[in-house]
PDB file of N, CA and C in Angstrom:
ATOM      1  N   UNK A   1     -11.516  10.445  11.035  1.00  0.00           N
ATOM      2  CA  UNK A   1     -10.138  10.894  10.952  1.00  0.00           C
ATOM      3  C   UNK A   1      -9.258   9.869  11.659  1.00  0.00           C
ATOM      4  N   UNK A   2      -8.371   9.830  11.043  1.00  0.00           N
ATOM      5  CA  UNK A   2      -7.076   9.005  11.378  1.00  0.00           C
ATOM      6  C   UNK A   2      -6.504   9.380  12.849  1.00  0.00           C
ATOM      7  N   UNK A   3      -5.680   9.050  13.765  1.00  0.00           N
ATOM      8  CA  UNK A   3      -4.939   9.076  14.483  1.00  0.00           C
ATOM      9  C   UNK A   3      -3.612   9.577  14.547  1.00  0.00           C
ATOM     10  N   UNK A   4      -3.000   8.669  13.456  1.00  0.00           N
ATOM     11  CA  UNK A   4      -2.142   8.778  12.918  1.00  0.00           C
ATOM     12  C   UNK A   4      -1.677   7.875  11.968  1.00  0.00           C
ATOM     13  N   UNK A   5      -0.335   7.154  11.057  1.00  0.00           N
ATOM     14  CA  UNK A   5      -0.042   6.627  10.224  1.00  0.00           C
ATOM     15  C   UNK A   5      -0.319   4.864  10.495  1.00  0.00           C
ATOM     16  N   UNK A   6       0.126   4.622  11.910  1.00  0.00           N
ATOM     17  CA  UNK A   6       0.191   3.559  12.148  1.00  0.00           C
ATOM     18  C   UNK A   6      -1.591   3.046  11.930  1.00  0.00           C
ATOM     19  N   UNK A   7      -2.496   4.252  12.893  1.00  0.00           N
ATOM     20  CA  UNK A   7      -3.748   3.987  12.311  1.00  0.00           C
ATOM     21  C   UNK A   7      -4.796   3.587  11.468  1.00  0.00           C
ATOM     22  N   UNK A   8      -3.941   4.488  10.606  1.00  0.00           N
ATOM     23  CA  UNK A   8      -4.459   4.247   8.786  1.00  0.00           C
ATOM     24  C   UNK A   8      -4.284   3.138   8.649  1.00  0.00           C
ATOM     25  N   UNK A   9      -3.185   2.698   8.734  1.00  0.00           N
ATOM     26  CA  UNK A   9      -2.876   1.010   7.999  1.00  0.00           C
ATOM     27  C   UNK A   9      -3.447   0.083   8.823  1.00  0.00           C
ATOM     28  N   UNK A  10      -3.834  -0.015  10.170  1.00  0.00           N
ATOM     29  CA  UNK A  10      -4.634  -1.158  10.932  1.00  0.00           C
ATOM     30  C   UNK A  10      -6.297  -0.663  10.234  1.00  0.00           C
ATOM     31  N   UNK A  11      -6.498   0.283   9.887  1.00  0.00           N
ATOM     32  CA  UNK A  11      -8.040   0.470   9.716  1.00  0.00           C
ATOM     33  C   UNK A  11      -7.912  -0.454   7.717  1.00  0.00           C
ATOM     34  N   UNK A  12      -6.674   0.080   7.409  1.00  0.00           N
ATOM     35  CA  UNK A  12      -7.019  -0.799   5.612  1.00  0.00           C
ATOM     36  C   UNK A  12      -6.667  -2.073   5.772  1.00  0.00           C
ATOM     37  N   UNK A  13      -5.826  -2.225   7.158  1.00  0.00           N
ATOM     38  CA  UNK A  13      -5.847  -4.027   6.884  1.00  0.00           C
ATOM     39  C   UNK A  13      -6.741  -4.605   7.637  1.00  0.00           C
ATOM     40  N   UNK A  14      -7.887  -4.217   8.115  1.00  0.00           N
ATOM     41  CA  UNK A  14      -9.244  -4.619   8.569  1.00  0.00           C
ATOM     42  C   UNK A  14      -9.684  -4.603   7.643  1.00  0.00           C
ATOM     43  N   UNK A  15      -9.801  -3.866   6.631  1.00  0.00           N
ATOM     44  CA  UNK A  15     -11.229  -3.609   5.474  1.00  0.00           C
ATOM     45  C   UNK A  15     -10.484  -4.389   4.420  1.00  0.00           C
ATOM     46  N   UNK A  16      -9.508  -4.965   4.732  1.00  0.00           N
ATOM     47  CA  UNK A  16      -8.509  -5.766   3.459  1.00  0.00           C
ATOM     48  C   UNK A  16      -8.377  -4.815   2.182  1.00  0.00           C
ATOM     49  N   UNK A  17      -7.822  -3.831   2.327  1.00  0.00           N
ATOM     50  CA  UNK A  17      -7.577  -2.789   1.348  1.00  0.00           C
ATOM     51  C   UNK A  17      -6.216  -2.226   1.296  1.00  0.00           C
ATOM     52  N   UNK A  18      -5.403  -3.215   2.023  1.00  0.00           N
ATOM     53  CA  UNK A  18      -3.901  -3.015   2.300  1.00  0.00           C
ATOM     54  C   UNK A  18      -3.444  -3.845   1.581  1.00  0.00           C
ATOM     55  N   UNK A  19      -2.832  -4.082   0.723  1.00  0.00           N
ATOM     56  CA  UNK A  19      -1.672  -5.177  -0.037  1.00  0.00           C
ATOM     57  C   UNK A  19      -0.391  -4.986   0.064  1.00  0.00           C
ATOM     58  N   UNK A  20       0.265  -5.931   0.474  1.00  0.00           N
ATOM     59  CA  UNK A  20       1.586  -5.935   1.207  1.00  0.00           C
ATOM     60  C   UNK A  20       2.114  -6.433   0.219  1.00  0.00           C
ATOM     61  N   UNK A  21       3.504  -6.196  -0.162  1.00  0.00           N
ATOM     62  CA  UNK A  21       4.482  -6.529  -1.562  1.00  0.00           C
ATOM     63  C   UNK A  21       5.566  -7.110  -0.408  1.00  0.00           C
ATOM     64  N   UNK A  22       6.185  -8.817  -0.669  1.00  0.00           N
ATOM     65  CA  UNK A  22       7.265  -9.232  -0.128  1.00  0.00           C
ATOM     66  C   UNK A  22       8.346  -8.715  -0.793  1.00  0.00           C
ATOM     67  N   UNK A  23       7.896  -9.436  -2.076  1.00  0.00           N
ATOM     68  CA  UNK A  23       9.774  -9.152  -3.027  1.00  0.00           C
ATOM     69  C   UNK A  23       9.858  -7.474  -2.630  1.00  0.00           C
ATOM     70  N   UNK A  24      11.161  -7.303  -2.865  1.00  0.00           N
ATOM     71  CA  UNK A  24      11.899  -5.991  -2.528  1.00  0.00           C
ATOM     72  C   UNK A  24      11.992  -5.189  -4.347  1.00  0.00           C
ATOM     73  N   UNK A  25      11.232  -4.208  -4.319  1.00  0.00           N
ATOM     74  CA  UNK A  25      10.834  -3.526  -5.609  1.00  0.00           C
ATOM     75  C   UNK A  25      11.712  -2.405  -5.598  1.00  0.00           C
ATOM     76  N   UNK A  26      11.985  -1.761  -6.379  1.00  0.00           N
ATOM     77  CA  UNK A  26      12.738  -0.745  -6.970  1.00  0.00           C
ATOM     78  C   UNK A  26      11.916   0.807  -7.140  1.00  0.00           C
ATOM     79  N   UNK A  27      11.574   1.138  -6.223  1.00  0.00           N
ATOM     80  CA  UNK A  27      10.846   2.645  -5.985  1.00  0.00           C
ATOM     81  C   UNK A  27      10.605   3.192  -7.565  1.00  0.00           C
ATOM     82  N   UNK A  28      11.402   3.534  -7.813  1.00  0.00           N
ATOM     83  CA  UNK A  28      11.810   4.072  -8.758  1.00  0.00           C
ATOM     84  C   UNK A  28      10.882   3.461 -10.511  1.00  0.00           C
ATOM     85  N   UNK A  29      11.704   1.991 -10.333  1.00  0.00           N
ATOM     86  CA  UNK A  29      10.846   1.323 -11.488  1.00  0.00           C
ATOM     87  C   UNK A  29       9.629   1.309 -11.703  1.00  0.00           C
ATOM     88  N   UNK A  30       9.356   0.185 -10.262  1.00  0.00           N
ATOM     89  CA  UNK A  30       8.342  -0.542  -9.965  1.00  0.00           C
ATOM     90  C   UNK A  30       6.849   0.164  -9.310  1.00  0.00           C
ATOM     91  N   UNK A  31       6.979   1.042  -8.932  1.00  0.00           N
ATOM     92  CA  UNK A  31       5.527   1.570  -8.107  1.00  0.00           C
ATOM     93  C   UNK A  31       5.292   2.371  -8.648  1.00  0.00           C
ATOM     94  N   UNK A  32       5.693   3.214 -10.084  1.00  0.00           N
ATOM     95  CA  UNK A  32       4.686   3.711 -11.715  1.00  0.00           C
ATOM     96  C   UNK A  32       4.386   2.275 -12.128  1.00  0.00           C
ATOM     97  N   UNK A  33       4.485   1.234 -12.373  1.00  0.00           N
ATOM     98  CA  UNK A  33       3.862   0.334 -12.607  1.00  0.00           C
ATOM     99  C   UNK A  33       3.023  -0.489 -11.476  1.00  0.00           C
ATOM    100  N   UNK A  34       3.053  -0.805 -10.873  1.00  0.00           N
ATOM    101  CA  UNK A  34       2.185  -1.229  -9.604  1.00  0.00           C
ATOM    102  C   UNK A  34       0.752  -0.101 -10.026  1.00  0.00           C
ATOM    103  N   UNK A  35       1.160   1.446  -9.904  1.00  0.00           N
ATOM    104  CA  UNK A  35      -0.164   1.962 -10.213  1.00  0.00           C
ATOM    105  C   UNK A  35      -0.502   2.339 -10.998  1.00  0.00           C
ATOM    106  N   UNK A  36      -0.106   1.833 -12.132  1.00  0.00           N
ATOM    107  CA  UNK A  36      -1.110   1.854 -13.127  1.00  0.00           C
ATOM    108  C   UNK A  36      -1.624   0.654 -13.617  1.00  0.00           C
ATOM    109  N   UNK A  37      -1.456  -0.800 -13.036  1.00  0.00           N
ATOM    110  CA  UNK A  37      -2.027  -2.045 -13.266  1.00  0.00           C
ATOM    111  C   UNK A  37      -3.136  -1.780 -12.025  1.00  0.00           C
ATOM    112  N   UNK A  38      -3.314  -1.006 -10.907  1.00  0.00           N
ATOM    113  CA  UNK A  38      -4.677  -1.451 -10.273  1.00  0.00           C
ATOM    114  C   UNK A  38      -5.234   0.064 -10.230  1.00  0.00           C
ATOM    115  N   UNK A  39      -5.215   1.070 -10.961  1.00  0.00           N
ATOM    116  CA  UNK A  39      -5.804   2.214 -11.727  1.00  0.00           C
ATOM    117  C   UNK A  39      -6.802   1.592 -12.714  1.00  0.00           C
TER     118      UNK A  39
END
């Protein structure tokens, strides 16, 4: 079990299972597409 939020994300960016997006995406548009290209 987690800790908390900050937790979670130091434990997936150890196991490299975190992918960080620079460009600035559009909630809305972009992250129904983000998941369904790594679905």
């Amino acid at each position: 079990m987690y800790r908390d939020t900050q937790h979670w994300i130091e434990t997936l960016e150890k196991a490299n299972e975190l992918v960080r997006i620079k460009t600035p995406v559009s909630p809305s548009l972009e992250i129904t597409e983000i998941t369904d290209r790594v679905s």
